[in-house]
Protein backbone atom coordinates (compact mmCIF):
# COMPACT_ATOMS: atom_id res chain seq x y z
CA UNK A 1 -20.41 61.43 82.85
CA UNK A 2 -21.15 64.37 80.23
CA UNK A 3 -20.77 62.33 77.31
CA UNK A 4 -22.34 59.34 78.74
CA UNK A 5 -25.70 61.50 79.26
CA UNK A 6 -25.34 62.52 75.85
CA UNK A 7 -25.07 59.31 74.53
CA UNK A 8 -28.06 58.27 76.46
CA UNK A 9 -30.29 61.81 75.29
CA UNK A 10 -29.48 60.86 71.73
CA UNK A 11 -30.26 57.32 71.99
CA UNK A 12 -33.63 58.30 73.25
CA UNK A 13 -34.57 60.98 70.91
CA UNK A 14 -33.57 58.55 68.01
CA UNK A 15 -35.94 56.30 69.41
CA UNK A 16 -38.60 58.75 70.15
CA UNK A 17 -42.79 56.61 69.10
CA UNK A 18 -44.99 59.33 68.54
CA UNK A 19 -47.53 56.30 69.55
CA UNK A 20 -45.65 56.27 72.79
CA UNK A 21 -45.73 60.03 73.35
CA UNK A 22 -50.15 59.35 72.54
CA UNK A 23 -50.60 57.66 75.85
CA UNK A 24 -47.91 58.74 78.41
CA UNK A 25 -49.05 59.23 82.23
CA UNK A 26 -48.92 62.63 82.03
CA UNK A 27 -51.73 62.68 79.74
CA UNK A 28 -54.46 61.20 82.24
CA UNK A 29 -52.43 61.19 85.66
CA UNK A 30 -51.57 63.85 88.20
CA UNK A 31 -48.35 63.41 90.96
CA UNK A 32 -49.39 65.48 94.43
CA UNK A 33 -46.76 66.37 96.50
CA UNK A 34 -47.31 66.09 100.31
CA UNK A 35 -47.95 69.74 100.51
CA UNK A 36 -50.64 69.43 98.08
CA UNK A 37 -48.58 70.76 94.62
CA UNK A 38 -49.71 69.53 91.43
CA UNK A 39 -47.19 67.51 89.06
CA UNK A 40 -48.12 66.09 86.05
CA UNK A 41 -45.92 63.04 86.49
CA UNK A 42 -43.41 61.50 89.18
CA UNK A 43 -40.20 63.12 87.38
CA UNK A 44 -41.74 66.52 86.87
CA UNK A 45 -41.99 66.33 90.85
CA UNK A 46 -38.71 65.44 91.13
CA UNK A 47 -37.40 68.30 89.15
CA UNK A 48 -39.79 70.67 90.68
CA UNK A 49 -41.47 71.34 87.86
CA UNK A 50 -45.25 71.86 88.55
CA UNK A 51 -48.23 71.48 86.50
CA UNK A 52 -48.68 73.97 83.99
CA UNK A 53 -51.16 75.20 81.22
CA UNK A 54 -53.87 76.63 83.62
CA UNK A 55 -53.80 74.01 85.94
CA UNK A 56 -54.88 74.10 89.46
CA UNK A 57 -51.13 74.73 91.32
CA UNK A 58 -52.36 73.14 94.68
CA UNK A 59 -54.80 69.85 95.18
CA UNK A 60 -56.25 72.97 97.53
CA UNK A 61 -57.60 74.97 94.58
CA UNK A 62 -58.30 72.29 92.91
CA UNK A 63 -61.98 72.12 92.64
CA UNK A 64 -63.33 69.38 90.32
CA UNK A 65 -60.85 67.17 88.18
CA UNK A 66 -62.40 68.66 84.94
CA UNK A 67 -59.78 71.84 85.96
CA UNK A 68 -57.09 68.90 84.95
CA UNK A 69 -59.13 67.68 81.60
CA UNK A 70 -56.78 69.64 78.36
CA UNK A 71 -53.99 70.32 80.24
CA UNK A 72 -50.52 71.68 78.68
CA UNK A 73 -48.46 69.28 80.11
CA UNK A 74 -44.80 70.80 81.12
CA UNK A 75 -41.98 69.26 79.30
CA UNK A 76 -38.66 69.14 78.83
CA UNK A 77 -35.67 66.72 77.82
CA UNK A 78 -36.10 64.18 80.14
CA UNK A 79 -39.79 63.06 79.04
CA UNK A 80 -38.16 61.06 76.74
CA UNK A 81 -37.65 58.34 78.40
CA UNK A 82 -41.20 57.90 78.58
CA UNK A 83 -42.06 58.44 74.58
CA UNK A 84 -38.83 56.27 73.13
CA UNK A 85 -39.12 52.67 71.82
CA UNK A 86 -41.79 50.78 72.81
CA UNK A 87 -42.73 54.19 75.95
CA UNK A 88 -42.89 54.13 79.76
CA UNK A 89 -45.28 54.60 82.37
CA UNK A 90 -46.12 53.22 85.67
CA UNK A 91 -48.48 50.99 84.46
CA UNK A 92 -45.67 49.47 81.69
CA UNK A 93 -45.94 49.77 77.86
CA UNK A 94 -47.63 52.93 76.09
CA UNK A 95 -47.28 51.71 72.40
């Protein structure tokens, strides 16, 4: 299974679109959690791994969307699956 993960990480950093990466959910899209916890996409909810960069932690202290607007987004190795090739997203296609 290790090597086949490999396999698949390099595949997808070879293949990393920097045109993809421009317009991934995470950019314009929050996840909420049924307690309220802000995610800035499906998979970062998965992994637990909350919205960063300043933002709001809870849809509770969140007080106008403009608190989302410049956002660091939290990353890691799995977001690209969303920026390789032609990108992902819920709503298809980024590039």
């Amino acid at each position: 299974r290790g090597r086949r993960l490999r396999e698949y990480m390099e595949l997808l950093v070879n293949n990393f679109n920097l045109a993809a990466a421009e317009n991934v959910m995470c950019t314009n899209t929050v996840s909420v959690s049924w307690d309220g916890s802000l995610y800035d996409c499906d998979f970062n909810q998965q992994l637990g791994m909350r919205a960063g960069g300043g933002a709001p932690r809870s849809i509770f202290e969140l007080e106008s969307l403009e608190q989302l607007e410049g956002r660091q987004v939290t990353v890691d190795s799995h977001c690209y699956g969303c920026t390789a090739g032609a990108g992902s997203s819920c709503q298809g296609a980024t590039a």
